[in-house]
Protein backbone atom coordinates (compact mmCIF):
# COMPACT_ATOMS: atom_id res chain seq x y z
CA UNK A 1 10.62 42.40 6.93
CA UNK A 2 8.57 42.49 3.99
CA UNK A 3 11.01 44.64 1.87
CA UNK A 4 13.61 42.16 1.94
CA UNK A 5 11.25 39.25 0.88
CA UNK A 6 10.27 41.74 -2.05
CA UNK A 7 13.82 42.51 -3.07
CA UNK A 8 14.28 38.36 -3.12
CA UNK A 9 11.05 37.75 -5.11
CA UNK A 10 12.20 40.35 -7.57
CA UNK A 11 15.47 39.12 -7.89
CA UNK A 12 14.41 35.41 -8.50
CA UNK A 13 11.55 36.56 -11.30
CA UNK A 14 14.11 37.00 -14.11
CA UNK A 15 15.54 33.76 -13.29
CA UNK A 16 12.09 31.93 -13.74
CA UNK A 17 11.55 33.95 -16.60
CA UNK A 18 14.93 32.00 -18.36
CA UNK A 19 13.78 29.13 -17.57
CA UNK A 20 13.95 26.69 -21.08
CA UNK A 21 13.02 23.85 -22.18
CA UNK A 22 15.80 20.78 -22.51
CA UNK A 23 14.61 18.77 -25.03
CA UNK A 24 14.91 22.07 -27.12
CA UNK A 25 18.57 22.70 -25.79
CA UNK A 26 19.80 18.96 -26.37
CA UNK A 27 18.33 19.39 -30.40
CA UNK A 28 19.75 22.97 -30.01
CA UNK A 29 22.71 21.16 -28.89
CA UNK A 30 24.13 19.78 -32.10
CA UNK A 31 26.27 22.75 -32.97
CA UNK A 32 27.69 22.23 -29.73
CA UNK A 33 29.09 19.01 -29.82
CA UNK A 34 31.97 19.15 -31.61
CA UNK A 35 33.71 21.43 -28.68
CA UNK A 36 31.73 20.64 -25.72
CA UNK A 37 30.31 17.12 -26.76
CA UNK A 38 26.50 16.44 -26.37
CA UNK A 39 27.21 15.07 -22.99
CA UNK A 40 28.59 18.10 -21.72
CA UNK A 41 32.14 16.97 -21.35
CA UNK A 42 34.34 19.06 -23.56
CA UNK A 43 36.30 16.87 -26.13
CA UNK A 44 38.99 19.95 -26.51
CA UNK A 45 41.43 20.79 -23.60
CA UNK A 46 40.30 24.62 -24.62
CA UNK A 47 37.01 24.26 -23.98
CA UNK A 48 34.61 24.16 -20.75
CA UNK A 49 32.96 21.81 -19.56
CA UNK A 50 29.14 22.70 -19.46
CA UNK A 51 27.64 19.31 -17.92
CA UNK A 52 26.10 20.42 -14.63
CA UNK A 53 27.20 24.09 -15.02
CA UNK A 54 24.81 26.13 -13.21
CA UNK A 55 21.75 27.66 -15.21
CA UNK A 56 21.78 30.99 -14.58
CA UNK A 57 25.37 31.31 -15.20
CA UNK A 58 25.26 29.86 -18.87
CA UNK A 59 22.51 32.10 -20.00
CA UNK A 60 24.14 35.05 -18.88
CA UNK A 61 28.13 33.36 -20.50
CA UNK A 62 26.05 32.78 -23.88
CA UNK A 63 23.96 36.11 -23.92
CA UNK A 64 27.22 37.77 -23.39
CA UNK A 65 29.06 35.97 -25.88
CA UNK A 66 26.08 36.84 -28.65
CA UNK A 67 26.23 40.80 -27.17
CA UNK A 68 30.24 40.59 -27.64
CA UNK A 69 30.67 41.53 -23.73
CA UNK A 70 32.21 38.31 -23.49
CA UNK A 71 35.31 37.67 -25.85
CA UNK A 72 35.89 34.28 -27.03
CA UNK A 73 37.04 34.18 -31.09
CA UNK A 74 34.54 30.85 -31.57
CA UNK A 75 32.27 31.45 -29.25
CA UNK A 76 30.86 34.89 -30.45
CA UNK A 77 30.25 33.63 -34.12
CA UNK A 78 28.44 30.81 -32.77
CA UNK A 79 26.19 32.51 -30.20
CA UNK A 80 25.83 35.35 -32.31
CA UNK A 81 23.01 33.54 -33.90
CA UNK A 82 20.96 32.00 -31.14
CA UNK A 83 18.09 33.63 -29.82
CA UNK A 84 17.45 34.24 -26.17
CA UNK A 85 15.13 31.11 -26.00
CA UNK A 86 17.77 29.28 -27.87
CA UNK A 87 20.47 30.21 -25.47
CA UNK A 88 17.52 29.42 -22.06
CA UNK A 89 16.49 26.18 -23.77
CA UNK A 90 20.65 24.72 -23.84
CA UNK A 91 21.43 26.21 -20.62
CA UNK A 92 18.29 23.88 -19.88
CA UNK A 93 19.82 21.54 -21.15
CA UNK A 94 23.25 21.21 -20.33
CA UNK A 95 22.77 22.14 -16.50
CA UNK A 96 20.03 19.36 -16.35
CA UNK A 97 23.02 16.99 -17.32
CA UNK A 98 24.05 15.60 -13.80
CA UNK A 99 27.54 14.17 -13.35
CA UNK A 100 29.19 12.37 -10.59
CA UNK A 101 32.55 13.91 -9.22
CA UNK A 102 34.65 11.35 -7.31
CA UNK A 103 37.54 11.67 -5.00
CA UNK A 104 41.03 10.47 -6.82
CA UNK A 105 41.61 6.93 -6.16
């Protein structure tokens, strides 16, 4: 019983460790914009939405992107320069964003 709960606890350390700050992602943010808009919502048909994507999942998308293990022609010229607090503090950020997804009318 107790091996399990040590397996979990190890497994969820990382993830605290990644946790950033948002008001550093949304400033962090700016370069972002012009593809995924500050509020998340992507203003190109090519690009992802990021507004209420899951944490975890961006940091590992954007540290991938910076290491090249992730292929995206834009993507790894931006990211190439962000640290990994930059990359914690937007994923911060732009999972923080909540949005509201309706039924079609």
């Amino acid at each position: 019983m107790i091996r399990p709960l040590l397996v979990l606890i190890a497994t969820l350390v990382p993830l605290a460790a990644q946790a950033g700050d948002a008001a550093a992602g949304k400033k962090r943010a700016t370069a972002c914009q012009t593809c995924h808009g500050m509020d998340g919502l992507s203003k190109l048909p090519e690009a992802p939405n990021l507004a209420g994507q899951v944490e975890p999942y961006l940091v590992k998308a954007l540290t991938e992107y910076r290491d090249g293990k992730r292929q995206n022609e834009i993507m790894n010229v931006v990211a190439k320069e962000l640290s990994d607090a930059d990359i914690a503090n937007l994923a911060a950020y732009y999972s923080g964003i909540q949005i509201d997804v309706l039924p079609p009318g």
